[in-house]
N, C-alpha and C. Protein backbone atom coordinates (compact mmCIF):
# COMPACT_ATOMS: atom_id res chain seq x y z
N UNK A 1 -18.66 35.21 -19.77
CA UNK A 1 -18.90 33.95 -19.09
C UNK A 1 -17.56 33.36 -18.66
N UNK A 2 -17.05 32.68 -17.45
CA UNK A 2 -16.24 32.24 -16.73
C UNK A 2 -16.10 30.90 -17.11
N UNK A 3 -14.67 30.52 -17.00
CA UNK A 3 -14.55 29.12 -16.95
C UNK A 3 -14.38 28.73 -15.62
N UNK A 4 -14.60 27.26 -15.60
CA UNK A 4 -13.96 26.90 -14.55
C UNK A 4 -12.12 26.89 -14.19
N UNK A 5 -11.78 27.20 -14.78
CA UNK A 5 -10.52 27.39 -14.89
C UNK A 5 -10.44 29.03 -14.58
N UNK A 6 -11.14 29.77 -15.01
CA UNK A 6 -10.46 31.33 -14.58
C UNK A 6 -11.40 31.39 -12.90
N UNK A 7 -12.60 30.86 -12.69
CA UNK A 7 -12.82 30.74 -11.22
C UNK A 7 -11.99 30.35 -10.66
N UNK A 8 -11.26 28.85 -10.49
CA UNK A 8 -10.28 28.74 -9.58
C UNK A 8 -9.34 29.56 -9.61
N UNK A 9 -8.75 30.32 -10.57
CA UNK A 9 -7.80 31.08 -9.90
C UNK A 9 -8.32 32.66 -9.73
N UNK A 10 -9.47 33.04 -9.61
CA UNK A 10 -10.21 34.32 -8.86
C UNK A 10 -10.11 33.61 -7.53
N UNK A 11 -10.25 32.27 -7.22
CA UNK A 11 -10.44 31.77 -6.26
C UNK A 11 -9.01 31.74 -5.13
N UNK A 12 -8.23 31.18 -5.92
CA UNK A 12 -6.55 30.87 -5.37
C UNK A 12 -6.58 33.06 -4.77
N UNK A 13 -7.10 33.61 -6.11
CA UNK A 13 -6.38 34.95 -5.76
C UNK A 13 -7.06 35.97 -4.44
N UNK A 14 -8.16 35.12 -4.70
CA UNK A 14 -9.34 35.71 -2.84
C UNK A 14 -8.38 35.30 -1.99
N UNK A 15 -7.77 33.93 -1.84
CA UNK A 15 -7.35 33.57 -0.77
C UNK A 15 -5.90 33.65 -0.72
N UNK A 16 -5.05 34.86 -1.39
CA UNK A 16 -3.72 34.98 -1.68
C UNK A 16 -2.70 33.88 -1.79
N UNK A 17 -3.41 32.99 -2.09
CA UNK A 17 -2.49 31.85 -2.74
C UNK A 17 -1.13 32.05 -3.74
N UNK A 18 -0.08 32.03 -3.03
CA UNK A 18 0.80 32.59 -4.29
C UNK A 18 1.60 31.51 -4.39
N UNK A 19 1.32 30.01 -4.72
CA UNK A 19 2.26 28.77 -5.57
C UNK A 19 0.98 27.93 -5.40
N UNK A 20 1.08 27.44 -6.46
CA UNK A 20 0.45 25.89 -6.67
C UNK A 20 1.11 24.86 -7.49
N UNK A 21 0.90 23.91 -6.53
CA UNK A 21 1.95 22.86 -6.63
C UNK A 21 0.76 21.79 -7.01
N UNK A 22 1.29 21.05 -8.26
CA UNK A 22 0.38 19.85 -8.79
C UNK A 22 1.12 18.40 -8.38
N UNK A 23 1.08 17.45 -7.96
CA UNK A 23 1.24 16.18 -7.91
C UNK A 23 1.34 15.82 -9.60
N UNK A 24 2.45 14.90 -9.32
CA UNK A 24 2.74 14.36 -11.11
C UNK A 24 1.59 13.09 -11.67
N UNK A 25 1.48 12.36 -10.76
CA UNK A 25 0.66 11.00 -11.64
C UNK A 25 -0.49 11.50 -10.96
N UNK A 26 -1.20 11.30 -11.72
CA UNK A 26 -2.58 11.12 -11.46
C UNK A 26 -3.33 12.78 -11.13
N UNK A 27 -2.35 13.38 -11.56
CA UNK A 27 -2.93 15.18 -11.36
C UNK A 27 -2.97 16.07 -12.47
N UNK A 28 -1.55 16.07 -12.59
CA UNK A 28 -0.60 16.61 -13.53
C UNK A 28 -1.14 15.29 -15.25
N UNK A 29 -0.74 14.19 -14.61
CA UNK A 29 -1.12 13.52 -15.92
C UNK A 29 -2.04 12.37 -15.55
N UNK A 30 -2.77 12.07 -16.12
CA UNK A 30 -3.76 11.00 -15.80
C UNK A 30 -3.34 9.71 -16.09
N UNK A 31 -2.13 9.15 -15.74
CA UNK A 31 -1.66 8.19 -15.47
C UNK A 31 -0.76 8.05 -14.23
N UNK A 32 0.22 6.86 -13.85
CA UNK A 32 1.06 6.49 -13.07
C UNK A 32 2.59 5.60 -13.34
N UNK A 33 3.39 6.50 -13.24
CA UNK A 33 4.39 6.42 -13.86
C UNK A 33 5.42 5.33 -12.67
N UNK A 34 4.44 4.82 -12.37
CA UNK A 34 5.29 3.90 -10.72
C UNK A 34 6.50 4.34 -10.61
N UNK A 35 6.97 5.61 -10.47
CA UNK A 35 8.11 5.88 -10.34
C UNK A 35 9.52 6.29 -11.40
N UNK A 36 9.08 5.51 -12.55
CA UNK A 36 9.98 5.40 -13.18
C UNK A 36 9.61 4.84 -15.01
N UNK A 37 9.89 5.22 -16.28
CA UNK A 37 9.39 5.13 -17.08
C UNK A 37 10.49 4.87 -18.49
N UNK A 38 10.34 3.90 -19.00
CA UNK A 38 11.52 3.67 -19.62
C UNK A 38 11.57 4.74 -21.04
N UNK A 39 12.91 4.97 -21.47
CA UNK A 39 12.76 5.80 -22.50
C UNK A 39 12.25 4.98 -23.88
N UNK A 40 11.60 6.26 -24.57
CA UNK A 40 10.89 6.26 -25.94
C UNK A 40 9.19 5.68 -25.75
N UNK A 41 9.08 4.57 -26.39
CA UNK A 41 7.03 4.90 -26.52
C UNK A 41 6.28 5.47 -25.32
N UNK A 42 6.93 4.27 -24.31
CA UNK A 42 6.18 4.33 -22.58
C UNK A 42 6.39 5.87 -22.28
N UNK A 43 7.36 6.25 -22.52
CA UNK A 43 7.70 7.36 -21.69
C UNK A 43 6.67 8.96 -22.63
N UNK A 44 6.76 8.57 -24.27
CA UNK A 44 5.83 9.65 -24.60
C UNK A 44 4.50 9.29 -24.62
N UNK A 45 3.89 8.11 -24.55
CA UNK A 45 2.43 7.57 -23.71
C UNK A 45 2.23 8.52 -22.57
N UNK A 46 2.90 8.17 -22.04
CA UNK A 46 3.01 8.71 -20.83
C UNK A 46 2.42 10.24 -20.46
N UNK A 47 3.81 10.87 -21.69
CA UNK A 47 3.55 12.61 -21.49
C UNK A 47 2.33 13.18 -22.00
N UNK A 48 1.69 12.15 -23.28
CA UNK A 48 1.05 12.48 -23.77
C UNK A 48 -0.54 12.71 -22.78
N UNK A 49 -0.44 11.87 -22.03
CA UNK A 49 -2.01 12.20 -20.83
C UNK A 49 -1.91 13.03 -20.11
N UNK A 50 -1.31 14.37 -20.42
CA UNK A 50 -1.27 15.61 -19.40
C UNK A 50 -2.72 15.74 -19.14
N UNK A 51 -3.52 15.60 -18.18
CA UNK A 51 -4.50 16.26 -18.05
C UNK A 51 -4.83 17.68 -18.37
N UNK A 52 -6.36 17.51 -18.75
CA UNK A 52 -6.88 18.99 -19.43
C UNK A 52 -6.87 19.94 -18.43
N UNK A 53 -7.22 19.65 -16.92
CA UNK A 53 -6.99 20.71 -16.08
C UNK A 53 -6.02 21.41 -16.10
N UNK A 54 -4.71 20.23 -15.86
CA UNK A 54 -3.46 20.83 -15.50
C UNK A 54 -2.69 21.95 -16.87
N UNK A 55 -2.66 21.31 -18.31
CA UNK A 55 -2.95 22.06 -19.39
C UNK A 55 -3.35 23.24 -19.40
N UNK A 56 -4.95 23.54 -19.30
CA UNK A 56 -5.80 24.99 -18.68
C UNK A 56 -5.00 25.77 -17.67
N UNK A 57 -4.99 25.05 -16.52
CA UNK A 57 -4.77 26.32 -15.52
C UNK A 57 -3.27 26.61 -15.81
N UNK A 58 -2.04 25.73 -15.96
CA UNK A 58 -1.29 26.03 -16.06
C UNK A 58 -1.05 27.53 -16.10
N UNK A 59 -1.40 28.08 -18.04
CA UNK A 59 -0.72 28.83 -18.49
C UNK A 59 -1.89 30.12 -17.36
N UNK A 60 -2.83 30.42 -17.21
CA UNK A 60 -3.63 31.11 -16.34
C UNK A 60 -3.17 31.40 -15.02
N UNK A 61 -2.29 30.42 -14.12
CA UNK A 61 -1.70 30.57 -13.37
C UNK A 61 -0.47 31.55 -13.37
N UNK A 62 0.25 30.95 -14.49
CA UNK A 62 1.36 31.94 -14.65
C UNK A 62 1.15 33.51 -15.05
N UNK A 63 0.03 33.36 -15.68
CA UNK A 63 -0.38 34.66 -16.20
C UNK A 63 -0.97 35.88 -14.75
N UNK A 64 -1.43 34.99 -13.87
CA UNK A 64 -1.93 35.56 -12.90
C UNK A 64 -0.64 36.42 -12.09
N UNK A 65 0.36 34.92 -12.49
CA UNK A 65 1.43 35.50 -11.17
C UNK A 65 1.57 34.77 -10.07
N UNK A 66 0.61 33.59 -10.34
CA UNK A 66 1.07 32.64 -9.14
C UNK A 66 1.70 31.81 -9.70
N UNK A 67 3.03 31.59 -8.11
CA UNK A 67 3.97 30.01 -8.60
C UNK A 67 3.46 28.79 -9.43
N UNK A 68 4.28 28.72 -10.00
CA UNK A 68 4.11 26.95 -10.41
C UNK A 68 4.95 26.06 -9.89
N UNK A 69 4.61 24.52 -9.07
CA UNK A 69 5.64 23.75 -8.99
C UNK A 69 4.64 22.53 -9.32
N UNK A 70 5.88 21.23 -9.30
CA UNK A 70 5.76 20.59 -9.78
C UNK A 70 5.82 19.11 -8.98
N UNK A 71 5.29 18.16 -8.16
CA UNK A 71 5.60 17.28 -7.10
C UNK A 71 5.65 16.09 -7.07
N UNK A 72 7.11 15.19 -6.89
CA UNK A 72 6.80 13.63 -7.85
C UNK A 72 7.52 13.17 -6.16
N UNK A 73 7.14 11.77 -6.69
CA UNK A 73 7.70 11.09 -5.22
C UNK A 73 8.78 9.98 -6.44
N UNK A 74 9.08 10.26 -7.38
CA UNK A 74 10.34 9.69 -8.55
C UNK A 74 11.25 10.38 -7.89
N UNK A 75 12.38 9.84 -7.99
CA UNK A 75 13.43 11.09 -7.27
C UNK A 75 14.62 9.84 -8.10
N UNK A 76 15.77 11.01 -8.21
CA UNK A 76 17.33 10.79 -9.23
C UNK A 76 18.34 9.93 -7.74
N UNK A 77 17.84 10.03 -6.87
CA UNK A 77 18.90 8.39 -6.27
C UNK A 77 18.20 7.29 -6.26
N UNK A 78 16.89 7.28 -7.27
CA UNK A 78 16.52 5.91 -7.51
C UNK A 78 17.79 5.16 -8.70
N UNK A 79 18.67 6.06 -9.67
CA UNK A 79 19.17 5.26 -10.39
C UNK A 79 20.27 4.40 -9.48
N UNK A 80 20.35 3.09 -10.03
CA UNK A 80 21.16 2.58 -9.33
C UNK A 80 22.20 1.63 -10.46
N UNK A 81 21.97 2.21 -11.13
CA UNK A 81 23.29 1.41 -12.97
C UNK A 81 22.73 -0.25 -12.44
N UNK A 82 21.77 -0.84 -12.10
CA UNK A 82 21.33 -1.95 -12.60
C UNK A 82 19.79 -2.52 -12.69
N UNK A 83 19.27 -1.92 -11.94
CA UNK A 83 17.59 -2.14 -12.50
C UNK A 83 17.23 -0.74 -13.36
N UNK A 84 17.50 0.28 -12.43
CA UNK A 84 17.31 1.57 -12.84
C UNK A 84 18.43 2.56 -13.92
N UNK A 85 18.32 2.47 -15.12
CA UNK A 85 19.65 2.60 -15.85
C UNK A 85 19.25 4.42 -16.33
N UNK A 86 19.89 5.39 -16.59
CA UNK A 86 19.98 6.74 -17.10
C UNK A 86 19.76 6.55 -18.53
N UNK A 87 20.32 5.37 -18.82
CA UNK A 87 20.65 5.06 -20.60
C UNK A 87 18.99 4.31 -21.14
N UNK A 88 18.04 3.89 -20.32
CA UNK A 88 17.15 3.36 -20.42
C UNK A 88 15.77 3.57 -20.05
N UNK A 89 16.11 4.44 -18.48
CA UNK A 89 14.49 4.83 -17.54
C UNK A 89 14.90 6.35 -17.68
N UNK A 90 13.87 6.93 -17.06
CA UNK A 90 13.18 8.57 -16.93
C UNK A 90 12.58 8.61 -15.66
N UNK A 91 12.93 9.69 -14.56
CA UNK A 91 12.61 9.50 -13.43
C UNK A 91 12.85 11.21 -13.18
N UNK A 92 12.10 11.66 -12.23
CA UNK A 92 12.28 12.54 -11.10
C UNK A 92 12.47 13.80 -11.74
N UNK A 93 13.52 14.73 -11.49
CA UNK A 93 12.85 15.82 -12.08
C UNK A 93 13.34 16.22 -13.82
N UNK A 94 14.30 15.09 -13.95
CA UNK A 94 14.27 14.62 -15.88
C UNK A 94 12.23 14.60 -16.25
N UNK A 95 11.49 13.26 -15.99
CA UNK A 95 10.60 13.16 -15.96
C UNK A 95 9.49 14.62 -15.93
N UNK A 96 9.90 15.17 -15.18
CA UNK A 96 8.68 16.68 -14.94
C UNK A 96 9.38 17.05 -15.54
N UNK A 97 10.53 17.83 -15.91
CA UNK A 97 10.65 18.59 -16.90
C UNK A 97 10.49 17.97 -18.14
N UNK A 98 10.48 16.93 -18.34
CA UNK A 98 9.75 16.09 -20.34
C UNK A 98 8.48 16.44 -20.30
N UNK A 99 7.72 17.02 -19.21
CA UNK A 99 6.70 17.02 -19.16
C UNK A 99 5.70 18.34 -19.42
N UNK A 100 6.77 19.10 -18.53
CA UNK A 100 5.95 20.28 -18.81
C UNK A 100 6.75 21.12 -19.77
N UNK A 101 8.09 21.00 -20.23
CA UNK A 101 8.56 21.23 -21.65
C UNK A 101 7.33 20.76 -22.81
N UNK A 102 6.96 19.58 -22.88
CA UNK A 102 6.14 19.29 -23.93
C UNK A 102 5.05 19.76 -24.01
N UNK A 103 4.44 20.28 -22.47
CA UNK A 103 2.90 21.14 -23.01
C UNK A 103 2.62 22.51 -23.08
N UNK A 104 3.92 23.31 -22.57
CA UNK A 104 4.10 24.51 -22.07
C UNK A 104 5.17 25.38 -22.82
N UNK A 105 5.10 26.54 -23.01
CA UNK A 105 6.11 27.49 -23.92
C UNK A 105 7.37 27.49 -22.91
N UNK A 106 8.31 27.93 -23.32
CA UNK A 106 9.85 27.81 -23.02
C UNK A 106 9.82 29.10 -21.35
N UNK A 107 9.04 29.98 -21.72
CA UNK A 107 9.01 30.55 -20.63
C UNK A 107 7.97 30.25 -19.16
N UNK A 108 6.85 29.55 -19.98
CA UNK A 108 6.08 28.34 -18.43
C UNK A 108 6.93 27.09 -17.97
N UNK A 109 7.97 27.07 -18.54
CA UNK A 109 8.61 25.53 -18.17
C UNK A 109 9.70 26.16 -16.72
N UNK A 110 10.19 27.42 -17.79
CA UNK A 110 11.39 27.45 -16.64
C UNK A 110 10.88 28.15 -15.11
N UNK A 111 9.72 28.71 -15.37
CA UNK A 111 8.87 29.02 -14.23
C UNK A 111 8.48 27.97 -12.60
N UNK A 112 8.29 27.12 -13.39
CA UNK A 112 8.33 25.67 -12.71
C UNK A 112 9.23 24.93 -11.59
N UNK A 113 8.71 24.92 -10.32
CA UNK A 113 9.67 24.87 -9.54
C UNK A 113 9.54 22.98 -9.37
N UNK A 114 10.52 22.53 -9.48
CA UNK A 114 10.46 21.04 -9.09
C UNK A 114 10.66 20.28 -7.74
N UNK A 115 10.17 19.25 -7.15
CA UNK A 115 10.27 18.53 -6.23
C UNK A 115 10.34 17.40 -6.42
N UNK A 116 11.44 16.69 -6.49
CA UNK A 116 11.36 15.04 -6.80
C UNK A 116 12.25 14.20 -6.12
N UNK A 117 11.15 13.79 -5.11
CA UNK A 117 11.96 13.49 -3.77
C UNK A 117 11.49 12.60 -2.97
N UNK A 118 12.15 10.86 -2.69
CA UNK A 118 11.53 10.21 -2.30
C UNK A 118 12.21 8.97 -1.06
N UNK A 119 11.56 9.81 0.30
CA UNK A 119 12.04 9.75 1.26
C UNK A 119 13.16 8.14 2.04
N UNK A 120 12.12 7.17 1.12
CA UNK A 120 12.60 6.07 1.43
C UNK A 120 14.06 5.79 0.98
N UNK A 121 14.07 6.11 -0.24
CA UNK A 121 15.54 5.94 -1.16
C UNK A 121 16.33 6.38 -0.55
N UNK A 122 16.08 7.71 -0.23
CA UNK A 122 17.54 8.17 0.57
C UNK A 122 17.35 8.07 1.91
N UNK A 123 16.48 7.26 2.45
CA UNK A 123 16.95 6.78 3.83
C UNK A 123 16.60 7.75 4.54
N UNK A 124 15.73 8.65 4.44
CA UNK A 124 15.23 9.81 5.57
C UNK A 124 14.52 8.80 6.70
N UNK A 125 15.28 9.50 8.04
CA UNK A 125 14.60 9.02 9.73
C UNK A 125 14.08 9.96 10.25
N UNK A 126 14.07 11.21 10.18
CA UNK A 126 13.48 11.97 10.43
C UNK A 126 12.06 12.00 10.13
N UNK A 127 10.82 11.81 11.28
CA UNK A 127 9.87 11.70 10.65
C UNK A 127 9.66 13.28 9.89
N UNK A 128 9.39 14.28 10.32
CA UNK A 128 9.15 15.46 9.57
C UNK A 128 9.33 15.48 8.24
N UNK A 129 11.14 14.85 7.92
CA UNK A 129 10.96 14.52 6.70
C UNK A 129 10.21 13.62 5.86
N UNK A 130 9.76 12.80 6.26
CA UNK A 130 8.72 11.49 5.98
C UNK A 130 8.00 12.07 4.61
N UNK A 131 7.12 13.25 5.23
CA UNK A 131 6.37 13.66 3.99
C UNK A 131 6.41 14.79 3.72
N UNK A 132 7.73 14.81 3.21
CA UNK A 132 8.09 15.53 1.80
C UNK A 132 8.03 15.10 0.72
């Protein structure tokens, strides 16, 4: 008997899907990290709502052989040493990697390709770049 979890990826593998990329809030973890998450309780609250999907397919994915990445719109030129401090918040791809370090063995983490990148901060005009 099949899970839903080994269907979708018979499924990804009909249609030669080779990366899947999860969105961080609300995919990856069933919360919303508005960007930015201060260190200690908030921040392991936080890790702690990995969703059960993302959990499941994860390690099935890797096993298959398809990519893993990882997709936050948090991005590291949000720190700015006065709202946003290194010594205090968790952001971008610090943030995804606390993340999938904590649910995943040492060899699904480094598998993991990251994206944490958020267009406004750094001033992208280029629309193309817009939505990345």
């Amino acid at each position: 008997m099949s899970s839903p979890a080994t269907e979708c990826i018979a499924l990804l593998q009909s249609k030669n899907i080779q990366v899947c990329v999860f969105d961080m809030d609300l995919t990856a973890v069933a919360a919303h990290s508005r960007g930015r998450l201060r260190l200690g309780q908030r921040m392991d609250e936080y890790l702690a709502k990995a969703t059960p999907a993302f959990c499941a397919l994860v390690p099935l994915l890797h096993e298959a052989g398809i990519g893993l990445a990882i997709a936050t719109h948090s991005d590291e030129a949000e720190y700015d040493g006065i709202n946003v401090k290194r010594e205090i918040h968790i952001l971008g791809t610090e943030l995804a990697r606390a993340l999938i370090q904590r649910h995943f063995s040492e060899e699904i983490a480094e598998a993991f390709f990251i994206v944490a990148f958020n267009p406004r901060i750094r001033k992208v005009t280029d629309e193309r770049d817009l939505i990345k």
